[in-house]
Protein backbone atom coordinates (compact mmCIF):
# COMPACT_ATOMS: atom_id res chain seq x y z
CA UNK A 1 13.68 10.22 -8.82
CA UNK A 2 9.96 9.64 -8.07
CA UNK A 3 8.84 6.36 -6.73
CA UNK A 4 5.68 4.63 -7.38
CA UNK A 5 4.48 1.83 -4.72
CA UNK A 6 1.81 -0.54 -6.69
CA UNK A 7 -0.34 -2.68 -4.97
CA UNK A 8 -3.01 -5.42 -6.76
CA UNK A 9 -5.81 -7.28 -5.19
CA UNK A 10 -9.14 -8.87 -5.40
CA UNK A 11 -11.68 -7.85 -2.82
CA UNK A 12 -13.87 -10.96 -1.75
CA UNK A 13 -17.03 -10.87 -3.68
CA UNK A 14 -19.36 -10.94 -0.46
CA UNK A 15 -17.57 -8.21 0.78
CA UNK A 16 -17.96 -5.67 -2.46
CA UNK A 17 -20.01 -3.13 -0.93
CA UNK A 18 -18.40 -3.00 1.94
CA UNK A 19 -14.80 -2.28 0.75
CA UNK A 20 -16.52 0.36 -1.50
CA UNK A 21 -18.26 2.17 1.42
CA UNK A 22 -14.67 1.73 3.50
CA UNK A 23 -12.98 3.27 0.36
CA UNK A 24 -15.00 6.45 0.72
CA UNK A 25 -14.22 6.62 4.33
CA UNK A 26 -10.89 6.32 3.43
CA UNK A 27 -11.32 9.51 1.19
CA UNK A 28 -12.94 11.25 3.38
CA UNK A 29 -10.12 10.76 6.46
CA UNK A 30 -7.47 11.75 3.13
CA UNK A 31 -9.33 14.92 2.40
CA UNK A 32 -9.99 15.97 6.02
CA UNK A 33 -6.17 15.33 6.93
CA UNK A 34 -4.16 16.79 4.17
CA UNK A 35 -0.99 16.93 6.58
CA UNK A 36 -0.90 13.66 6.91
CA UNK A 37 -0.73 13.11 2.85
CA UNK A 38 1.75 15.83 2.19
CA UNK A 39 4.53 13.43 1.22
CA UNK A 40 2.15 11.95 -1.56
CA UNK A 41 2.81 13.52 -4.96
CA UNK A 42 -0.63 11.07 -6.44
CA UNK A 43 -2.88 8.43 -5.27
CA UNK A 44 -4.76 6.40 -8.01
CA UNK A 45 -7.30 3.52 -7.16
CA UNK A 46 -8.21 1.67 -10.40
CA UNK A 47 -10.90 -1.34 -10.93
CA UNK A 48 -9.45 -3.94 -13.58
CA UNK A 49 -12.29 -4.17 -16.38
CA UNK A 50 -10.30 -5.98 -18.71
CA UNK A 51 -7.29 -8.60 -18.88
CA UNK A 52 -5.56 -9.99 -16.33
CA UNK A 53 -7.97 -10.81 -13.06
CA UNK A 54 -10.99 -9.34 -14.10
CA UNK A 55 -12.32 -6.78 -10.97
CA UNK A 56 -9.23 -6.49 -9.31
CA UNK A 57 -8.01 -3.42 -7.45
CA UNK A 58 -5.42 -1.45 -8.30
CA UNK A 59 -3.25 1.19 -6.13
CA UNK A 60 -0.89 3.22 -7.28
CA UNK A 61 0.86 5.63 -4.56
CA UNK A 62 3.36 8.23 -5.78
CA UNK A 63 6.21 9.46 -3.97
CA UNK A 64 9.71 11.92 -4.12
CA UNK A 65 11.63 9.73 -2.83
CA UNK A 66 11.84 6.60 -0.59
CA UNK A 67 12.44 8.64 2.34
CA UNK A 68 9.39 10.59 1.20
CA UNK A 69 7.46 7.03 1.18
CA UNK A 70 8.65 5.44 4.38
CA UNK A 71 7.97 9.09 6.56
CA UNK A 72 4.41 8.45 5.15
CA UNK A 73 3.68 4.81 6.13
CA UNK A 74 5.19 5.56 9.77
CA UNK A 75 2.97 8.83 10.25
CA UNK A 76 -0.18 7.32 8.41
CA UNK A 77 -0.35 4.73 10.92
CA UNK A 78 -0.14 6.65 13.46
CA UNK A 79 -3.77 7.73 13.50
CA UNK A 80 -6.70 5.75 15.10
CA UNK A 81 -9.08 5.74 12.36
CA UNK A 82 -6.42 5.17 9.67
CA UNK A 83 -5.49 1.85 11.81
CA UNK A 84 -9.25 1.12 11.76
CA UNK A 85 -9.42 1.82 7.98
CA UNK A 86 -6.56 -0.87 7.38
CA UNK A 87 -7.48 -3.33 9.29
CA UNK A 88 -11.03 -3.40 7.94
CA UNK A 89 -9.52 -3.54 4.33
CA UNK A 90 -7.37 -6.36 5.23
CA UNK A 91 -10.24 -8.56 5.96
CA UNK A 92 -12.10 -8.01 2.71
CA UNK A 93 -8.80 -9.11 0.35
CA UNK A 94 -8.28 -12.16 -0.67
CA UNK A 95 -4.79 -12.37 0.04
CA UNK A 96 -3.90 -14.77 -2.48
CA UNK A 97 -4.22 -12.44 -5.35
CA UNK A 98 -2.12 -9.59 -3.20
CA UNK A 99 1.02 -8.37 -5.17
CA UNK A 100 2.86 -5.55 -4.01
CA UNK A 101 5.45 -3.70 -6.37
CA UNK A 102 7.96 -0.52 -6.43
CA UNK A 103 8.30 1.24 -9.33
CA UNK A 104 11.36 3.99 -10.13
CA UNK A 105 10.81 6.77 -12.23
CA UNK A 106 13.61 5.98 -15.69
CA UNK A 107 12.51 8.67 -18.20
């Protein structure tokens, strides 16, 4: 049964460009590192256009199972730059709009 881990936020507004240049670094570290990603069956990052909290972030991370999902976490933050990558992104939410979901595959 696949799990899904779904994450929404709002980056703060003064902090835009930033998060978007910190996003490619992040894609950059995911494509040089494949390894590290192997337990990930998809990662999707969405921008809200319409409804709900207009401009929010969406992440959607794809997994086998939640063994599959919790070897990932542990081993992701294992690496400097990943850390760095994090940490950075943390300061540009607004944590007030943060929700963090799991999803289970039905059908």
């Amino acid at each position: 049964m696949n799990r899904v881990y779904v994450s929404t936020y709002l980056v703060k507004y003064e902090k835009l460009t930033e998060f978007q240049a910190l996003m490619k670094k992040f894609l950059k570290f995911k494509k040089a590192n494949p390894k590290v990603f192997e337990g990930v069956k998809s990662f999707r990052l969405f921008q809200q256009e319409y409804g709900g909290v207009t401009g929010s972030y969406v992440e959607m991370w794809e997994f086998k199972s939640e063994e599959e999902q919790e070897k990932f976490i542990t081993g992701l933050m294992k690496h400097k730059e990943m850390k760095e990558i994090d940490t950075e992104a943390n300061k540009m939410i607004d944590h007030t709009t943060l929700t963090s979901s799991i999803w289970n595959t039905v059908a």
